[in-house]
C-alpha atoms as a PDB file:
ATOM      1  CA  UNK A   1       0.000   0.000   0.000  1.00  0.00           C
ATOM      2  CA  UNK A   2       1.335   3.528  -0.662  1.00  0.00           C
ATOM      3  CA  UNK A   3      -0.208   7.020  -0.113  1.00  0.00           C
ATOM      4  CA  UNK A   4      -1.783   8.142  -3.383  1.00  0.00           C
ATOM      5  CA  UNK A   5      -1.172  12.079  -4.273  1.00  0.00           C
ATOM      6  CA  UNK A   6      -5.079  12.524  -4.341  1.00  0.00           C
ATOM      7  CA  UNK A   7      -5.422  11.118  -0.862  1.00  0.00           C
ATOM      8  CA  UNK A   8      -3.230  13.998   1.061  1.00  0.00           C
ATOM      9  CA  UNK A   9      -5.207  16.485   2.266  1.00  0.00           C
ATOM     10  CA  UNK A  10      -5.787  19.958   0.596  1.00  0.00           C
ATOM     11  CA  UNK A  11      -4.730  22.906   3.322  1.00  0.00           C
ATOM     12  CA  UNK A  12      -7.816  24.754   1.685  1.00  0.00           C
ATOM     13  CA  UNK A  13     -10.407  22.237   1.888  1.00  0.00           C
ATOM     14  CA  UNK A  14     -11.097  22.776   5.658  1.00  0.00           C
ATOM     15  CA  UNK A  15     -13.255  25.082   7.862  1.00  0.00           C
ATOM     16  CA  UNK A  16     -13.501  26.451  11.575  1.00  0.00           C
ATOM     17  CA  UNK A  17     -16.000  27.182  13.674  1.00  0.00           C
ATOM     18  CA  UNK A  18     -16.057  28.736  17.204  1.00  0.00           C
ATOM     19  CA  UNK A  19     -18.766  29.346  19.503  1.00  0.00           C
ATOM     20  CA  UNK A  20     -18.370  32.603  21.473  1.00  0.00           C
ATOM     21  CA  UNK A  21     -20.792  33.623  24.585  1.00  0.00           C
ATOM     22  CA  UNK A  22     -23.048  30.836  22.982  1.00  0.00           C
ATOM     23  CA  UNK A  23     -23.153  32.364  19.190  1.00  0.00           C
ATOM     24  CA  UNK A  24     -21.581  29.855  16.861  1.00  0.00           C
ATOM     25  CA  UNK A  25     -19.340  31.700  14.059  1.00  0.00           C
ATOM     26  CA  UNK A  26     -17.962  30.948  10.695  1.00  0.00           C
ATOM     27  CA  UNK A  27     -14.360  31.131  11.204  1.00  0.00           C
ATOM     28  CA  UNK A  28     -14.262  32.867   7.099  1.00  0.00           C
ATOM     29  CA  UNK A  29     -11.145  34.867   8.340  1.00  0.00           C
ATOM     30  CA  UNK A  30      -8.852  32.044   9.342  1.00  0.00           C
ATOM     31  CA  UNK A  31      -5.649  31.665   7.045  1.00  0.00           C
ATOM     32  CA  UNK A  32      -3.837  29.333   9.087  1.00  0.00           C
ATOM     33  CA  UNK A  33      -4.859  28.110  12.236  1.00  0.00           C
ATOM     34  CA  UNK A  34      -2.221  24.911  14.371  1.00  0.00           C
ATOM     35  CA  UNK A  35      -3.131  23.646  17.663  1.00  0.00           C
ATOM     36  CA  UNK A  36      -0.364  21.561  19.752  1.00  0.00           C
ATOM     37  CA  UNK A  37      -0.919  19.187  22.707  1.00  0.00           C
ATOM     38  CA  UNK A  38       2.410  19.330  24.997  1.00  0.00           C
ATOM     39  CA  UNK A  39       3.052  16.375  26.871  1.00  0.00           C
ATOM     40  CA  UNK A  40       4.420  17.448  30.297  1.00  0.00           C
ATOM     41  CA  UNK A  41       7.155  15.103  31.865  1.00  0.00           C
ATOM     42  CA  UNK A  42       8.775  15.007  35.059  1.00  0.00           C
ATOM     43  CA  UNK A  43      12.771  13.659  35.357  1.00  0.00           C
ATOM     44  CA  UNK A  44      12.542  10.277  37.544  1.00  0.00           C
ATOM     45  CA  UNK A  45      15.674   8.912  38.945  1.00  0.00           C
ATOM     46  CA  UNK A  46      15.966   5.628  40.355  1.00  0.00           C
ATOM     47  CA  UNK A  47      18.370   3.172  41.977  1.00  0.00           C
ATOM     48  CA  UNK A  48      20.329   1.134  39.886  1.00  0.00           C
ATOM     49  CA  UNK A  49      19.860   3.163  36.425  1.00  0.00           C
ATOM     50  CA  UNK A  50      22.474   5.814  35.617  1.00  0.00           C
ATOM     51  CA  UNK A  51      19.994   7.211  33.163  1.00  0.00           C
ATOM     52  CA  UNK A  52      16.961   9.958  33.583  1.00  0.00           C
ATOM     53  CA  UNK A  53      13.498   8.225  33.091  1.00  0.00           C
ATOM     54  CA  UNK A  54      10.771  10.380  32.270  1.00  0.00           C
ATOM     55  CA  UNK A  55       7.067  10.370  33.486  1.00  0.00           C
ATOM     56  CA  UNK A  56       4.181  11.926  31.987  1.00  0.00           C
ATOM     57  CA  UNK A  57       2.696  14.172  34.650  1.00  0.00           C
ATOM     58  CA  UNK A  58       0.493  16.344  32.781  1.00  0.00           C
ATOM     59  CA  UNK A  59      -0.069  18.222  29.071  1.00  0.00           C
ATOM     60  CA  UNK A  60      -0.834  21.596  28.017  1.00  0.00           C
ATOM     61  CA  UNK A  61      -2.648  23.458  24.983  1.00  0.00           C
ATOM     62  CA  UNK A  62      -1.429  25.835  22.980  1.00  0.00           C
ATOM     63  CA  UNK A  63      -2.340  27.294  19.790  1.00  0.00           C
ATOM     64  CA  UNK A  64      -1.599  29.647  16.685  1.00  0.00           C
ATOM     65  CA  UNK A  65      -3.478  31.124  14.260  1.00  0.00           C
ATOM     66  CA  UNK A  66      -3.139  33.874  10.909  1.00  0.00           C
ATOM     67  CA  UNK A  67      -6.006  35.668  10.457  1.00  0.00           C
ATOM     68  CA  UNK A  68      -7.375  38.110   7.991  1.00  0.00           C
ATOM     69  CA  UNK A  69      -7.777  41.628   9.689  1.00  0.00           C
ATOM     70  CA  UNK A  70     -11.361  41.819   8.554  1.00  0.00           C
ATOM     71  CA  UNK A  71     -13.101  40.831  12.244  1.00  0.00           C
ATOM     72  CA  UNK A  72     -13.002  42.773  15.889  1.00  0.00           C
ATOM     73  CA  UNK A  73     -14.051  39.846  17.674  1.00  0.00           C
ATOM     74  CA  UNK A  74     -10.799  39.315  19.149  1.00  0.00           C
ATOM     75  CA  UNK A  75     -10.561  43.038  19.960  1.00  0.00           C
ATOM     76  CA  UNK A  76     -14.058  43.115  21.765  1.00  0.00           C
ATOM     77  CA  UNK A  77     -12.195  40.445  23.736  1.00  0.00           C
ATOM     78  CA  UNK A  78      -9.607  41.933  25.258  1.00  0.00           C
ATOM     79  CA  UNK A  79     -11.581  45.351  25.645  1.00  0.00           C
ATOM     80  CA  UNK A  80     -14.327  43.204  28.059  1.00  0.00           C
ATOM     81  CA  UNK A  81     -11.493  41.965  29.911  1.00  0.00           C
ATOM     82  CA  UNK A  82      -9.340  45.391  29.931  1.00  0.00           C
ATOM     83  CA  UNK A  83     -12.950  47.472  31.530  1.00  0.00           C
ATOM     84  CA  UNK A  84     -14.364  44.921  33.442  1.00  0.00           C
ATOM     85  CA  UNK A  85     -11.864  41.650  34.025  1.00  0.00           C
ATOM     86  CA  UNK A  86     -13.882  39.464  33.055  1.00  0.00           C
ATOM     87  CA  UNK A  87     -12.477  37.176  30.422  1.00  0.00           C
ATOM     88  CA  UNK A  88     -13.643  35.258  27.256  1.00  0.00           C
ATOM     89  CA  UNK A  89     -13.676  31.523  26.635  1.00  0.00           C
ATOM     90  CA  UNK A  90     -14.550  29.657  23.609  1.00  0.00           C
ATOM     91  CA  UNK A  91     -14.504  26.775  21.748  1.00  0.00           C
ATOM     92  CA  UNK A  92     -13.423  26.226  18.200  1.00  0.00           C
ATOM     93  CA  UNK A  93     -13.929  23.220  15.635  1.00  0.00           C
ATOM     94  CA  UNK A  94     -11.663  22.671  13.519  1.00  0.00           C
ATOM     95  CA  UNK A  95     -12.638  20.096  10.125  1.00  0.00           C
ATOM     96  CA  UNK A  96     -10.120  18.724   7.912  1.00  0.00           C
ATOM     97  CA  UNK A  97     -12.222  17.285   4.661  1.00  0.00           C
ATOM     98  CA  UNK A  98     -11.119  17.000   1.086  1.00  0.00           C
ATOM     99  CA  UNK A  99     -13.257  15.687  -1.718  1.00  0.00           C
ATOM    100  CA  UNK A 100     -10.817  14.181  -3.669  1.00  0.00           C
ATOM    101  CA  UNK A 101      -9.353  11.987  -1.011  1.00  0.00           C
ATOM    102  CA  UNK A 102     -10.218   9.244   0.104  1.00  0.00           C
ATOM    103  CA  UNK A 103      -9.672   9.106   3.642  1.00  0.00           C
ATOM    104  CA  UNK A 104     -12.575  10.985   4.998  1.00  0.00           C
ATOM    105  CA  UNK A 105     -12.361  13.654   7.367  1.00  0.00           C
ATOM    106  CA  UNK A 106     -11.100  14.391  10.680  1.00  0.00           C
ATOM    107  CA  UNK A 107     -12.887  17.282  13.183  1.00  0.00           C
ATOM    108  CA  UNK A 108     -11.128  18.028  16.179  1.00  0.00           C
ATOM    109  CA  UNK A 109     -12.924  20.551  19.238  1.00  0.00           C
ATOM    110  CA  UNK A 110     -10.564  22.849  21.056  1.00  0.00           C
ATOM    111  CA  UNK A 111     -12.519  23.331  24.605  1.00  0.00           C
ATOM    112  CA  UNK A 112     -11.645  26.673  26.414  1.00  0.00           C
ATOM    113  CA  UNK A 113     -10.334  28.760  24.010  1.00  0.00           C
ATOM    114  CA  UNK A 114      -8.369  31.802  25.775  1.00  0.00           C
ATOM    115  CA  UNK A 115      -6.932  34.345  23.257  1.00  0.00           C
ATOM    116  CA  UNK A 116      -2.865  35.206  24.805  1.00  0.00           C
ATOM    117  CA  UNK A 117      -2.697  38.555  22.720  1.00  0.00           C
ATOM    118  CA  UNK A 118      -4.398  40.636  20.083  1.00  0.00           C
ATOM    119  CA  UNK A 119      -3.255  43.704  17.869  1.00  0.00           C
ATOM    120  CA  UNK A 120      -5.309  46.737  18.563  1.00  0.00           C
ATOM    121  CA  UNK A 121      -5.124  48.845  15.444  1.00  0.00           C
ATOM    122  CA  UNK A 122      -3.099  48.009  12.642  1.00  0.00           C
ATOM    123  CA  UNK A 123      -1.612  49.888   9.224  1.00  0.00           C
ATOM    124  CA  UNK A 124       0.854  48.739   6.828  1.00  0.00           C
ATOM    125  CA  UNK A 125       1.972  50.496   3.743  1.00  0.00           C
ATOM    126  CA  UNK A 126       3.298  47.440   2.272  1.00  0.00           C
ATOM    127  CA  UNK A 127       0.893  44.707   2.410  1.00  0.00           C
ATOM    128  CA  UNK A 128      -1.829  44.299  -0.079  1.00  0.00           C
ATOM    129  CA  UNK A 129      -3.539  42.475   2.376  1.00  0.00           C
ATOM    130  CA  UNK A 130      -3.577  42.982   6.660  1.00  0.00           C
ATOM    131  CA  UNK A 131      -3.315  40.082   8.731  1.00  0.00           C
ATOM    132  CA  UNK A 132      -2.773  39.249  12.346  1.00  0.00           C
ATOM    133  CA  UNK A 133      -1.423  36.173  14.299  1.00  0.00           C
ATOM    134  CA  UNK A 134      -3.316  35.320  17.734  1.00  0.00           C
ATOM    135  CA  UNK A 135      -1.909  33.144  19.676  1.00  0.00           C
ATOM    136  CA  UNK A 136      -4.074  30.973  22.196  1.00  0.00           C
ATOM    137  CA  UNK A 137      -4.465  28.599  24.902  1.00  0.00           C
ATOM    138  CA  UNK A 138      -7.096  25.639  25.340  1.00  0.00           C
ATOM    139  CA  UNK A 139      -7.011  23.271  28.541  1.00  0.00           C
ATOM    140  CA  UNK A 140      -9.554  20.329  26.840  1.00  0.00           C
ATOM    141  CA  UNK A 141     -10.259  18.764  23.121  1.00  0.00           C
ATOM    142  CA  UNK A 142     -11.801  16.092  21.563  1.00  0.00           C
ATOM    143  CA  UNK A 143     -11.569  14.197  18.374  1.00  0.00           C
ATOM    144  CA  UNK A 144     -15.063  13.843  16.975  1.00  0.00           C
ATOM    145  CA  UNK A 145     -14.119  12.244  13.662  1.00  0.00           C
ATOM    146  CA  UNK A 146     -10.458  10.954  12.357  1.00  0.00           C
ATOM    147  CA  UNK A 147      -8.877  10.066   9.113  1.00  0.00           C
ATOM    148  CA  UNK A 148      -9.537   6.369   7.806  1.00  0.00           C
ATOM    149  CA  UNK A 149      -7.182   4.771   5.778  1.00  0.00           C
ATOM    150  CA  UNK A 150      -7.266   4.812   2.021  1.00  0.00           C
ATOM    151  CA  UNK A 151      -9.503   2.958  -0.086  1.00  0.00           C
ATOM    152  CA  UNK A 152      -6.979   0.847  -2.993  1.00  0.00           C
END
């Protein structure tokens, strides 16, 4: 079996969804968009064995995404919490499906979305087109649907 061409997955056949204060949105704006899981390990030394061992103790999530500068959202974010403290949490949805392939789809949910920083106001003589990156946290995530393998 090899991996045909047609069965890789198309970074523009995809689409994002996030529900904020209970109002689901199209994530239209999204140019890139990664989320990580980080195992965390502690060092275990033991009795007998010069070496380190390691132990998984924990994980973090972090993410990254590009966006199009065409949405405040992310603004009226950080102004709630910068007037009244109170800060935003959301979810996102991320769906990985291409047409020609395949190997289905895969949808993963990002639980307690936290936004890390935002640009305010931005102007740039040079770029035909603004963008921002957000960065983000997310402490829970689930994987509703996953790739199968392809069909020969």
């Amino acid at each position: 079996m090899f991996l045909r061409a047609g069965d890789t997955i198309s970074g523009q056949e995809g689409k994002a969804t996030s529900v904020i204060d209970g109002n689901v949105q199209d994530m239209f704006y999204v140019k890139t968009l990664e989320a990580t899981f980080e195992k965390i390990k502690a060092e275990v030394k033991t009795l007998g064995k010069r070496g380190t061992q390691h132990k998984g103790t924990g994980w973090a999530g972090s993410g990254s995404m590009t966006i199009y500068y065409v949405t405040s959202i992310f603004r009226k974010m950080a102004l709630k919490y910068a007037k009244t403290g109170k800060d935003t949490y959301f979810n996102i949805t991320i769906v990985n499906e291409d047409p020609t392939s395949t190997i289905g789809k895969q949808t993963i949910v990002l639980y307690n979305c936290n936004i890390d920083s935002v640009i305010l106001a931005k102007l740039d003589t040079e770029s035909d087109v603004l963008d921002e990156d957000i960065d983000f946290t997310f402490d829970d995530f689930d994987v509703l649907d996953s790739f199968g393998n392809p069909v020969v």
